[in-house]
N, C-alpha and C. Protein backbone atom coordinates (compact mmCIF):
# COMPACT_ATOMS: atom_id res chain seq x y z
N UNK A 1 12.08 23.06 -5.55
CA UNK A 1 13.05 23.50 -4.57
C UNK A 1 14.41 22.92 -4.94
N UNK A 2 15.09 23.58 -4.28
CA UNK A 2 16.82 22.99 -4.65
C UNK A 2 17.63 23.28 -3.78
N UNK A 3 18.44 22.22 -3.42
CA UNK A 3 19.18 22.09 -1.94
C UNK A 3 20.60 21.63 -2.99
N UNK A 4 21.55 22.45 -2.08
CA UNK A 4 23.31 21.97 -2.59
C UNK A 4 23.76 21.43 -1.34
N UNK A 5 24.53 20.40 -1.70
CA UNK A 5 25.81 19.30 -1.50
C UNK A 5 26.68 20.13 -0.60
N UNK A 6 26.90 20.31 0.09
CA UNK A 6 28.34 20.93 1.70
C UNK A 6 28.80 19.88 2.20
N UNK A 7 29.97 20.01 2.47
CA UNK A 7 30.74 19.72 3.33
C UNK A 7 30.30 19.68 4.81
N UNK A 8 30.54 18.39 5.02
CA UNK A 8 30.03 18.60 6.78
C UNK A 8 30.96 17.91 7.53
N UNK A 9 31.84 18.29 7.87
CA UNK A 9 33.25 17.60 8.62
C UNK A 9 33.50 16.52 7.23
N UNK A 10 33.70 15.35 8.11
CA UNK A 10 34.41 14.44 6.64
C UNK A 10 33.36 13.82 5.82
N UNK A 11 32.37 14.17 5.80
CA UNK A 11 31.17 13.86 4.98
C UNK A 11 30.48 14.96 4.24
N UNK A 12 29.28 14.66 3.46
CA UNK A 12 28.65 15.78 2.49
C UNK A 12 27.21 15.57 3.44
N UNK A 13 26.27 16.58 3.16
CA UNK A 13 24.97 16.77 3.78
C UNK A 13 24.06 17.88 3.12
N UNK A 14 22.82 17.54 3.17
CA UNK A 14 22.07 18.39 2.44
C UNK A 14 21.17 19.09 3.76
N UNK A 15 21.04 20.26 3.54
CA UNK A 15 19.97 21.13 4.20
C UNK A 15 18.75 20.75 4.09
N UNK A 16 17.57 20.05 4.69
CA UNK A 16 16.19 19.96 4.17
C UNK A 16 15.43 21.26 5.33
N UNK A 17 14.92 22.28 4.78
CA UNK A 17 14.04 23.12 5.23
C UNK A 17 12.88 22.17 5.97
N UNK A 18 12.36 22.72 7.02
CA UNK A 18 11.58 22.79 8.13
C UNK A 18 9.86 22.21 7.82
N UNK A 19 10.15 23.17 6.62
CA UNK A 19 8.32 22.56 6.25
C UNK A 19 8.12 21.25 5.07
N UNK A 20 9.44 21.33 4.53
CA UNK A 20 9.57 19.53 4.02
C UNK A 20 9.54 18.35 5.11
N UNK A 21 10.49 18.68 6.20
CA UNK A 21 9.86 17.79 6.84
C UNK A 21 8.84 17.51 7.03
N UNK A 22 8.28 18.64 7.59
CA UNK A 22 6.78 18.67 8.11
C UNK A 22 6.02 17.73 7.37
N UNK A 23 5.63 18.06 6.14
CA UNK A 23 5.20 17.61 5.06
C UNK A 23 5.42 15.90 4.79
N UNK A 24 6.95 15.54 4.90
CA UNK A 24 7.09 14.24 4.60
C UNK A 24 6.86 13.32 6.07
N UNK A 25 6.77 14.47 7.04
CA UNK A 25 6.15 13.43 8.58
C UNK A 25 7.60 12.93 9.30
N UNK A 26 8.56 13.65 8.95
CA UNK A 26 9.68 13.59 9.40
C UNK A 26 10.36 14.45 10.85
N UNK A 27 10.47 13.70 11.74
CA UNK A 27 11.44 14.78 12.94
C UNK A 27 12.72 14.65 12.89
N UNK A 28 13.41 15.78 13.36
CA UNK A 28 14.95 15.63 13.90
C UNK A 28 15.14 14.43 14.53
N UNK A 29 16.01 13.83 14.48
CA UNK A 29 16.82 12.46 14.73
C UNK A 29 16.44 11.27 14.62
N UNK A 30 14.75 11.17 13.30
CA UNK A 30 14.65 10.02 12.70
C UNK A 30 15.52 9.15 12.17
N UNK A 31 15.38 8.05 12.27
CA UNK A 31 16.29 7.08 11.23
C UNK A 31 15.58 6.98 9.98
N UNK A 32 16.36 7.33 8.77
CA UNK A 32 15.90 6.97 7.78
C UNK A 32 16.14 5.72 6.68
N UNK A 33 15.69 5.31 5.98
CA UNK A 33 16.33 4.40 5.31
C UNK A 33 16.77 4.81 3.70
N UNK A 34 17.92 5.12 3.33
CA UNK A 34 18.36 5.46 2.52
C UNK A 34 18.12 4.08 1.12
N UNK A 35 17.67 4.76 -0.09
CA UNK A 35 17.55 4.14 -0.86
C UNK A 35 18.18 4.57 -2.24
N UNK A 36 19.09 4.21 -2.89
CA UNK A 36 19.65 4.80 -4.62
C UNK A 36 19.12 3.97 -5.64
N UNK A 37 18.77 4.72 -6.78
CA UNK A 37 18.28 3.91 -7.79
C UNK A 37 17.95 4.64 -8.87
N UNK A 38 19.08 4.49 -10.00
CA UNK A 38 18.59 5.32 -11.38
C UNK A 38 19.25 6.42 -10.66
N UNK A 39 20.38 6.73 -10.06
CA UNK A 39 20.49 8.53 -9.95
C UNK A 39 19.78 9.03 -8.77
N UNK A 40 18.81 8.90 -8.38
CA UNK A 40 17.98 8.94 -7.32
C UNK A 40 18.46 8.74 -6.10
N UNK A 41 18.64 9.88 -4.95
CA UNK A 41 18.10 9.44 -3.47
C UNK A 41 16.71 9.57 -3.13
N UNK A 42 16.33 8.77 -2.67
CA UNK A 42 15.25 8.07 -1.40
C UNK A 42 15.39 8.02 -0.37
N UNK A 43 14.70 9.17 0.14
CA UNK A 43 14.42 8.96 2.30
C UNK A 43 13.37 8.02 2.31
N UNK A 44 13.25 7.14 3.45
CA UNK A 44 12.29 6.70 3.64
C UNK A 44 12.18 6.51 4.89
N UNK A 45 11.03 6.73 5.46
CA UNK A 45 10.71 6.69 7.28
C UNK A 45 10.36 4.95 7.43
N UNK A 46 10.83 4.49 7.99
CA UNK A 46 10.71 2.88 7.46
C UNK A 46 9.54 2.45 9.03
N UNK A 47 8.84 1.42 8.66
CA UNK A 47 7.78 1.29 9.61
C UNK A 47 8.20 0.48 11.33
N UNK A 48 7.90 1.23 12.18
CA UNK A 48 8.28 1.11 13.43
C UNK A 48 7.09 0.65 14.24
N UNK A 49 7.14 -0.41 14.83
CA UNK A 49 6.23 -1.06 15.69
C UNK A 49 6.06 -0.37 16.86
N UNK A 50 5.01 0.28 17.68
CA UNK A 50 4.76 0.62 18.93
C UNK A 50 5.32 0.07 19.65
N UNK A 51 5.82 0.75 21.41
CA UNK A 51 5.46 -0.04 22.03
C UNK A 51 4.70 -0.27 22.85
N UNK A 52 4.98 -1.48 23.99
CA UNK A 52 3.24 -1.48 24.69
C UNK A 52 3.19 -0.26 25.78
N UNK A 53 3.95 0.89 25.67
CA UNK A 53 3.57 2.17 26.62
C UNK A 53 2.86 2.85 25.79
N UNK A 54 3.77 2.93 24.15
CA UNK A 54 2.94 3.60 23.07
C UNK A 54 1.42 2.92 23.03
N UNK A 55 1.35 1.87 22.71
CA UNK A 55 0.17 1.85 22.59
C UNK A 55 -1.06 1.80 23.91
N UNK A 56 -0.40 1.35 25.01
CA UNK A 56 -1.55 1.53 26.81
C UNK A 56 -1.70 3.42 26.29
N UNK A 57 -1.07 3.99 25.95
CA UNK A 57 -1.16 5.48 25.94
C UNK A 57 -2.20 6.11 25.23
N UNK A 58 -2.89 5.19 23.67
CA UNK A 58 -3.95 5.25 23.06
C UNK A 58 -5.47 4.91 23.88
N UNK A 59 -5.10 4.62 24.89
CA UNK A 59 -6.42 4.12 25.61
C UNK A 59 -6.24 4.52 27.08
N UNK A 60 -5.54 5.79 27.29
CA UNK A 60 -5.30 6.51 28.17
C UNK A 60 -4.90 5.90 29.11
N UNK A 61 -3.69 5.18 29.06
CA UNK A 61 -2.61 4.54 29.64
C UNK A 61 -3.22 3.20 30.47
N UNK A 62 -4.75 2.54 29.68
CA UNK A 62 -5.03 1.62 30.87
C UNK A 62 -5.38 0.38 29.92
N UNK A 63 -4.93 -0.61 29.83
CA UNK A 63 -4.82 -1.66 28.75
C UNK A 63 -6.03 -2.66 29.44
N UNK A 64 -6.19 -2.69 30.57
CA UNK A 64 -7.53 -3.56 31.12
C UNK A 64 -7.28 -5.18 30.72
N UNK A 65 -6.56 -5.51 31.15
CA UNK A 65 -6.03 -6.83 30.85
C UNK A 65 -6.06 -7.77 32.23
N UNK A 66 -6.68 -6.90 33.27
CA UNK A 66 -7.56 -7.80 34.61
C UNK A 66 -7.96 -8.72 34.08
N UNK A 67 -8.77 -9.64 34.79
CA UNK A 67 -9.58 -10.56 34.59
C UNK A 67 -9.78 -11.58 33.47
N UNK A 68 -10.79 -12.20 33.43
CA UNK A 68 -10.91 -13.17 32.09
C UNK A 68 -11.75 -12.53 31.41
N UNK A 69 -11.65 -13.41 29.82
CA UNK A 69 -12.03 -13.27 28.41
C UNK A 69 -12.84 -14.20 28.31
N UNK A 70 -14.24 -13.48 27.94
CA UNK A 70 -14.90 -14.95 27.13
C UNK A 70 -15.13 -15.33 25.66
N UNK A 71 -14.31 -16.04 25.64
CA UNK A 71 -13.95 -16.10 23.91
C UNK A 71 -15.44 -17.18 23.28
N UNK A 72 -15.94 -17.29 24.04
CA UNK A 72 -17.51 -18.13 23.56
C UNK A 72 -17.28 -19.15 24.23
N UNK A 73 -18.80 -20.57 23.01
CA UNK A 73 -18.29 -21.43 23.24
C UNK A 73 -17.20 -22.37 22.36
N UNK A 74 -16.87 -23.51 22.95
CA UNK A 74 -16.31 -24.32 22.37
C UNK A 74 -16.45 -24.79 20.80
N UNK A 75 -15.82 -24.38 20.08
CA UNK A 75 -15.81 -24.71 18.57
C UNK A 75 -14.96 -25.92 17.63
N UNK A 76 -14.71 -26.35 18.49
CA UNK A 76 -13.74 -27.53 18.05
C UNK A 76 -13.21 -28.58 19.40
N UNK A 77 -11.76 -29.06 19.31
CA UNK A 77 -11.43 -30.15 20.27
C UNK A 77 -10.97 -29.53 21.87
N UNK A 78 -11.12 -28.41 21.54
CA UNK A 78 -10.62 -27.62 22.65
C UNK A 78 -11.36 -27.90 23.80
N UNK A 79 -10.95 -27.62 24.97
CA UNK A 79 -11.82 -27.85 26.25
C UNK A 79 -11.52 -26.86 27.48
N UNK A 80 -12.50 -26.59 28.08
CA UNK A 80 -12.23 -25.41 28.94
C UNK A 80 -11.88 -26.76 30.51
């Protein structure tokens, strides 16, 4: 594929078609992390930590964090 260089107000910008994103796992108004090297641009989707709504949402919004844990018994100097 081949994408050209435009003018985009006072900057340049490239067109990326719809199913490249798709493909690279990319949405509209990601941050990317731009990388040059050798001639080369590099997108990169750089790694983003959940948060704790994102993740209560994997377990259908209920994190169950009531009550106590029984972590066993005692294994060292520790004391309940």
């Amino acid at each position: 594929m081949k994408a050209q260089v435009k003018t985009w107000g006072n900057s340049q910008g490239i067109r990326i078609p719809k199913e490249v994103l798709q493909e690279a796992d990319f949405s509209v108004d990601d941050v990317l992390d731009v990388q040059v090297s050798e001639g080369m641009i590099t997108l990169v989707k750089p790694f983003r930590h959940m948060t704790l709504e994102e993740r209560a949402a994997e377990y259908g919004g209920k994190l169950n964090l009531d009550g106590e844990f029984d972590w066993g018994e005692p294994a060292g100097r520790e004391t309940w």
